[in-house]
Protein backbone atom coordinates (compact mmCIF):
# COMPACT_ATOMS: atom_id res chain seq x y z
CA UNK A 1 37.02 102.91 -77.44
CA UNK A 2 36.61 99.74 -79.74
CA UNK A 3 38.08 102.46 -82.22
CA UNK A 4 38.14 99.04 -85.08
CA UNK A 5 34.34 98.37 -84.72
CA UNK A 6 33.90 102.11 -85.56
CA UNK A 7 35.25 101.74 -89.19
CA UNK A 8 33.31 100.05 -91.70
CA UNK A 9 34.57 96.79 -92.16
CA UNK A 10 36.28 95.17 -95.83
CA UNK A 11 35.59 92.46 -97.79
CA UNK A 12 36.47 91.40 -101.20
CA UNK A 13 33.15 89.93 -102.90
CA UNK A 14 33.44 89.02 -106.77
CA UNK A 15 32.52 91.56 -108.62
CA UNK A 16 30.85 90.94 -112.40
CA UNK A 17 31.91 93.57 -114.64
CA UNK A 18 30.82 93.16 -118.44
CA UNK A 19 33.26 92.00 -120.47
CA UNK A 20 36.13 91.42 -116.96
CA UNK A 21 34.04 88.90 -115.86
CA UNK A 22 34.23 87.95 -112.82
CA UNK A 23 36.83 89.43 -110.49
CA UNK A 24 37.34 90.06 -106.81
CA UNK A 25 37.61 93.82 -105.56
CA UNK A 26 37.79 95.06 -102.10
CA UNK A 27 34.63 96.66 -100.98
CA UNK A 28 33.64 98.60 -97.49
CA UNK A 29 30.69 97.33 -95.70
CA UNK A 30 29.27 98.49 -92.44
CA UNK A 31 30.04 97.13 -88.89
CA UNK A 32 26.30 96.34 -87.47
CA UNK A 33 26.45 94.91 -84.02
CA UNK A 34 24.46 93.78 -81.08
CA UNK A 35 23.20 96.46 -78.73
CA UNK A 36 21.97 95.82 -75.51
CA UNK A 37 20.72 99.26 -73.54
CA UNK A 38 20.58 98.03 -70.05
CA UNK A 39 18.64 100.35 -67.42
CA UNK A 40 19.65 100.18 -63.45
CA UNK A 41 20.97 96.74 -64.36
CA UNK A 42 17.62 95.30 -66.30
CA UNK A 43 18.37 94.46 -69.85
CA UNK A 44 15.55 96.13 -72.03
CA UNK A 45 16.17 95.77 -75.06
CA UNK A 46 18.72 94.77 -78.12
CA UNK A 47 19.00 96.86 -80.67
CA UNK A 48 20.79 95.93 -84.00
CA UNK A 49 23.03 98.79 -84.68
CA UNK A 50 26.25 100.95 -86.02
CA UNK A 51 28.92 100.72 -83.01
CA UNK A 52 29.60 104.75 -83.23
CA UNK A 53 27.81 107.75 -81.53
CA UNK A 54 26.18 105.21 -78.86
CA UNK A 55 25.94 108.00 -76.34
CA UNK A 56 23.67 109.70 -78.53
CA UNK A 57 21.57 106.69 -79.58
CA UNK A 58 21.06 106.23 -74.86
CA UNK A 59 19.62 109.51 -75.26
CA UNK A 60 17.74 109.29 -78.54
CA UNK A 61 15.95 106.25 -78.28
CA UNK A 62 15.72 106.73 -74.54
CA UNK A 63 13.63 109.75 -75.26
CA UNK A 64 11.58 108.55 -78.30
CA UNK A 65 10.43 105.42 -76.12
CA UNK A 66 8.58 107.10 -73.68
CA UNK A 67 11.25 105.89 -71.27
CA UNK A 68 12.42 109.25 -70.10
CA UNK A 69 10.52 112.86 -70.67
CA UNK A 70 13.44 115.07 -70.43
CA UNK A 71 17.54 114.42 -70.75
CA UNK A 72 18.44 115.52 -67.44
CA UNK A 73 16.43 112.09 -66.50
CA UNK A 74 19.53 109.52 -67.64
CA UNK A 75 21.95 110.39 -65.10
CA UNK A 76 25.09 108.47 -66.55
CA UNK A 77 25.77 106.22 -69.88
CA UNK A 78 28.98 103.68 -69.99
CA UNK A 79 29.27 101.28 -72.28
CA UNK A 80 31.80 98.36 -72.77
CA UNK A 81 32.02 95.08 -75.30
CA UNK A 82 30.88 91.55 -74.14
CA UNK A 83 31.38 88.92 -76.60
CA UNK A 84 30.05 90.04 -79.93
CA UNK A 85 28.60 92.94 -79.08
CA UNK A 86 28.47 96.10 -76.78
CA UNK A 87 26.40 96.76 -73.25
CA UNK A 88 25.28 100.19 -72.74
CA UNK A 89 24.98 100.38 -69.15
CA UNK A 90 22.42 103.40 -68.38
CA UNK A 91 21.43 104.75 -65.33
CA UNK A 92 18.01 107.05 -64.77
CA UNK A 93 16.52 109.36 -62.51
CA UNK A 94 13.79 107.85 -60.10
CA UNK A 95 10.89 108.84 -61.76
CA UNK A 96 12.20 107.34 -64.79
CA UNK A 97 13.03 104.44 -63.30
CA UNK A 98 9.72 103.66 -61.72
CA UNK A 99 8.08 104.35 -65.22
CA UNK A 100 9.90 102.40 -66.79
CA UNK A 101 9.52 99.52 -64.32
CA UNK A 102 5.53 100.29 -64.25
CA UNK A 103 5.68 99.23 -68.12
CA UNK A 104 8.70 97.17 -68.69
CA UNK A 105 8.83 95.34 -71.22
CA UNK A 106 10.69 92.17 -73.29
CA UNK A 107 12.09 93.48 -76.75
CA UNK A 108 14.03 91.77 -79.43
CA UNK A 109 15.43 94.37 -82.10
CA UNK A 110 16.51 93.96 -85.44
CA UNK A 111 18.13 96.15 -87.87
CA UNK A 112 15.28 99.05 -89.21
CA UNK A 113 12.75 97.83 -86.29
CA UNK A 114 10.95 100.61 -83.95
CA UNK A 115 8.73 100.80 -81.33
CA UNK A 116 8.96 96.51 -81.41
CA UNK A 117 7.32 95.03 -78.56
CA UNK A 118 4.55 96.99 -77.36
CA UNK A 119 2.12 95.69 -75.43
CA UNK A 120 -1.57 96.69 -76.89
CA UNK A 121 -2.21 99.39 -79.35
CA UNK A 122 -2.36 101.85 -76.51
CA UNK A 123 1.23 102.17 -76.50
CA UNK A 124 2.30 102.91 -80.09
CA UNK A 125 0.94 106.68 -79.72
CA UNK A 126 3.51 108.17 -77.27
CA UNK A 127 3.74 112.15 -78.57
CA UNK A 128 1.37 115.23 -77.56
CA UNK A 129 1.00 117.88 -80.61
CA UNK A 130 4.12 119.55 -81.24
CA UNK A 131 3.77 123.19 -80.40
CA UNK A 132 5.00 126.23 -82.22
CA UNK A 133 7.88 125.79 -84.70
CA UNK A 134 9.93 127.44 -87.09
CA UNK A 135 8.60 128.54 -90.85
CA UNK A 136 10.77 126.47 -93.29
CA UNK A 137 10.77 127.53 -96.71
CA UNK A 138 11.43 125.35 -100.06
CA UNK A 139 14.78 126.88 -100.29
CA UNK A 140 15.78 125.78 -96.93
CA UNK A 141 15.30 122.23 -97.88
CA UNK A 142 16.60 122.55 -101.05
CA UNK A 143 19.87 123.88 -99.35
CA UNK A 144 19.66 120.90 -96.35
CA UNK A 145 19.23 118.37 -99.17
CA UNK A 146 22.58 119.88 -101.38
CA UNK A 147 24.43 119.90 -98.13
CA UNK A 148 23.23 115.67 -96.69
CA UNK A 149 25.10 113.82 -98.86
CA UNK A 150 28.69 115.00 -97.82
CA UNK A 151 27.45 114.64 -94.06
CA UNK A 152 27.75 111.01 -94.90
CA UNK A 153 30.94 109.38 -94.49
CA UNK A 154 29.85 105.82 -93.90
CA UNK A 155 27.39 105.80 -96.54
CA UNK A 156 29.79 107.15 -98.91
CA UNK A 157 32.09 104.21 -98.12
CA UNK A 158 29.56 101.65 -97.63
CA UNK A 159 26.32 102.70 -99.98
CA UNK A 160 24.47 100.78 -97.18
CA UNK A 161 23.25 103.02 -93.91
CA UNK A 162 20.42 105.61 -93.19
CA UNK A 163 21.42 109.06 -92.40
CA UNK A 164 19.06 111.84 -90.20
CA UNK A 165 19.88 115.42 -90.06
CA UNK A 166 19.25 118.40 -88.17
CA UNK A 167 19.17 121.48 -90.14
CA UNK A 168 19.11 125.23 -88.87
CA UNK A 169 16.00 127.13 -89.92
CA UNK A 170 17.76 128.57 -93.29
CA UNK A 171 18.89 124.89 -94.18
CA UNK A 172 22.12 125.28 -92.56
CA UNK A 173 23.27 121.57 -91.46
CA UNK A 174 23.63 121.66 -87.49
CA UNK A 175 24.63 117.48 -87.09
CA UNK A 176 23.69 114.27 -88.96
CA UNK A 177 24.23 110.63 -87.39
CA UNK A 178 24.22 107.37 -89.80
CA UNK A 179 22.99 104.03 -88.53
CA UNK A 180 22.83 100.54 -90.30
CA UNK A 181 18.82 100.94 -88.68
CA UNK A 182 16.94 103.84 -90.12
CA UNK A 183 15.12 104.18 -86.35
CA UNK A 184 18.28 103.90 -84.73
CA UNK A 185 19.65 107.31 -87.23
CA UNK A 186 16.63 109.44 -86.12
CA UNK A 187 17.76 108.25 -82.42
CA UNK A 188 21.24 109.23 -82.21
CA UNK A 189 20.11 112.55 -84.16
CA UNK A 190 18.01 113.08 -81.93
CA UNK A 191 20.37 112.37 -78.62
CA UNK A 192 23.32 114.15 -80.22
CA UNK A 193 20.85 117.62 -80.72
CA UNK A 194 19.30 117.24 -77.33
CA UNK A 195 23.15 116.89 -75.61
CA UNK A 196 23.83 120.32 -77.85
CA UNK A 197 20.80 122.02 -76.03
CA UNK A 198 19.45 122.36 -79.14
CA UNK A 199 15.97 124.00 -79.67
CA UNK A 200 14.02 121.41 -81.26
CA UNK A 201 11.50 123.95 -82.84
CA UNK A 202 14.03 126.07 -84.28
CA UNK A 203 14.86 123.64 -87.60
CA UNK A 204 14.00 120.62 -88.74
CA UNK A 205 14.69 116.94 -89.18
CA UNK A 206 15.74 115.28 -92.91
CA UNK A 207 16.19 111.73 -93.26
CA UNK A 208 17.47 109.39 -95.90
CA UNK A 209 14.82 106.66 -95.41
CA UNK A 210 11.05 105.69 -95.69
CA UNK A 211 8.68 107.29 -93.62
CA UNK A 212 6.83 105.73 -91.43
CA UNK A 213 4.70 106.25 -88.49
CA UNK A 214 7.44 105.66 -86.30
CA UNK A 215 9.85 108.42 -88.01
CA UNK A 216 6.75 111.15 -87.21
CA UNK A 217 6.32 109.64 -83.71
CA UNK A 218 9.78 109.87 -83.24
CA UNK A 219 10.19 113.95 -84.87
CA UNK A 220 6.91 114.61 -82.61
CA UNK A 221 8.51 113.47 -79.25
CA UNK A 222 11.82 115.28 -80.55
CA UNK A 223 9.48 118.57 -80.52
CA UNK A 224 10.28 119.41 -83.70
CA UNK A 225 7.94 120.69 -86.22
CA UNK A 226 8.67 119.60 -89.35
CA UNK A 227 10.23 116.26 -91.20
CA UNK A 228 11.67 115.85 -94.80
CA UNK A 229 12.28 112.42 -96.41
CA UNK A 230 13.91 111.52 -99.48
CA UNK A 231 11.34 108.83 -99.54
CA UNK A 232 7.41 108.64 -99.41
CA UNK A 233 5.50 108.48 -96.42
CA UNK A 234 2.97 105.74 -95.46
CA UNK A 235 -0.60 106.03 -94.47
CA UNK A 236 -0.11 106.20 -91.60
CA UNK A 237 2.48 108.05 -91.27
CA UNK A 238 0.31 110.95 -92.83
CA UNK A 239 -2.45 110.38 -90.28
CA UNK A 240 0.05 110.66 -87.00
CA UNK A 241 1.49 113.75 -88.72
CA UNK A 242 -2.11 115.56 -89.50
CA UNK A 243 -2.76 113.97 -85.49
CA UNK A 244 0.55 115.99 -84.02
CA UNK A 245 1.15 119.29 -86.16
CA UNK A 246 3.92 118.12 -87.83
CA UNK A 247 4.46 118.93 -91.29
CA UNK A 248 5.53 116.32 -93.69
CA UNK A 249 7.25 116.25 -97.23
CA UNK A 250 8.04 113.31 -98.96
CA UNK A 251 9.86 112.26 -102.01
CA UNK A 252 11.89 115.55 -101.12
CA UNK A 253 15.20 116.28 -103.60
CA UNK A 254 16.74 119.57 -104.80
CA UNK A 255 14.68 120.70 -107.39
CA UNK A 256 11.01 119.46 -105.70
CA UNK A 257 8.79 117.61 -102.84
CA UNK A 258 5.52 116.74 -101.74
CA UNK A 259 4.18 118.28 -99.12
CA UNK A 260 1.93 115.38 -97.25
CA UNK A 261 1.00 117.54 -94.65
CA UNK A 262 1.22 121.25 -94.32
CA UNK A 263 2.50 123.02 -91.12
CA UNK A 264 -0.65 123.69 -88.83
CA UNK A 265 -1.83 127.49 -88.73
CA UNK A 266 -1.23 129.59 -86.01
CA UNK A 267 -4.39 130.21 -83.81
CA UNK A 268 -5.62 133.05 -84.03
């Protein structure tokens, strides 16, 4: 299982240290490699990305694309290595298939890119309103946030990867998935809770990185109701949220957050 590309990889950089100077100390950094998701044999897309949990990041981004609607729609993953980097060979459902056919399209992905290479403006808003959702309270991400950082091995190692979590209701951690791409994180977090059977509305999504539209997009088509970052949201970012019932907090840490959007009432 290409169990070496899995591990971050060493190198000794020089390293200036006050009054050492300059010496040379062994550091971690992370593996990143080329990703190509292939569907019934058409190569889609090429995704710059952490060789581990690639079953999850099929599913994930699968989903979050618009490419399937539900995960009983991609029949069968396999991957293997070709050259430099890895071909996940994916297989879909008819209906799938023909959608994706109906709107295929030529992608080149880079490290922290998502949604790259829509057509028109059309295509960037992919996720209904999320409906219903759990009440999360400030303790529960207070406890989620104390809880994220020792869910990260690689970054711990590497101090260079995104992390995305899914947290129980209470703030309980449930999974988290790192990725060298912040998009590709929410992904595999995404694939890995949907594989579980997880309820989507019964907790809520933290991630390590900026938030941008694509993060909210991403949460919405999930189905879950509500998405912490550790960093600040953009525009528009706050506009899809408002648009889909998803309540956002930003700048979130253990002792405080923003709230950027506030969970939708209930209808009467």
């Amino acid at each position: 299982m290409m169990e070496k590309a899995f591990r971050p990889a060493a190198v000794t950089p020089l390293r200036y240290d006050g009054a050492a100077g300059a010496v040379r100390a062994p550091r971690d950094v992370p593996v990143e490699v080329p990703v190509n998701l292939v569907y019934g044999g058409l190569p889609h897309v090429v995704l710059m990305a952490s060789p581990a949990n690639l079953e999850d990041l099929a599913l994930g981004f699968s989903l979050t694309e618009g490419i399937i609607e539900h995960p009983v729609e991609l029949r069968s993953y396999r991957q293997r290595q070709e050259g430099r980097g890895i071909i996940l060979e994916i297989e879909l459902a008819g209906p799938a298939l023909t959608r994706l056919l109906a709107r295929r399209r030529a992608m080149a992905g880079r490290t922290g890119c998502g949604l790259c290479g829509v057509e028109d403006l059309d295509q960037l808003d992919l996720a209904s309103r999320v409906q219903g959702g759990a009440s999360i309270d400030n303790t529960a991400i207070a406890r989620a946030l104390h809880a994220l950082e020792a869910l990260q091995p690689m970054n711990s190692r590497t101090h260079a990867v995104h992390a995305a979590g899914w947290f129980a209701q209470d703030g309980t951690p449930v999974l988290v998935r790192e990725d060298v791409g912040r998009h590709n994180a929410l992904d595999k977090m995404i694939g890995a809770a949907l594989a579980t059977g997880a309820d989507p509305r019964a907790g809520f999504v933290v991630i390590t990185s900026r938030c941008s539209y694509e993060m909210v997009e991403k949460t919405a088509l999930f189905g879950a109701g509500t998405l912490v970052a550790i960093s600040a949201p953009t525009s528009l970012a706050i506009e899809r949220a408002q648009a889909l019932g998803v309540r956002l907090v930003g700048v979130a840490r253990e002792d405080g957050a923003l709230e950027f959007v506030e969970s939708p009432e209930d209808p009467a």
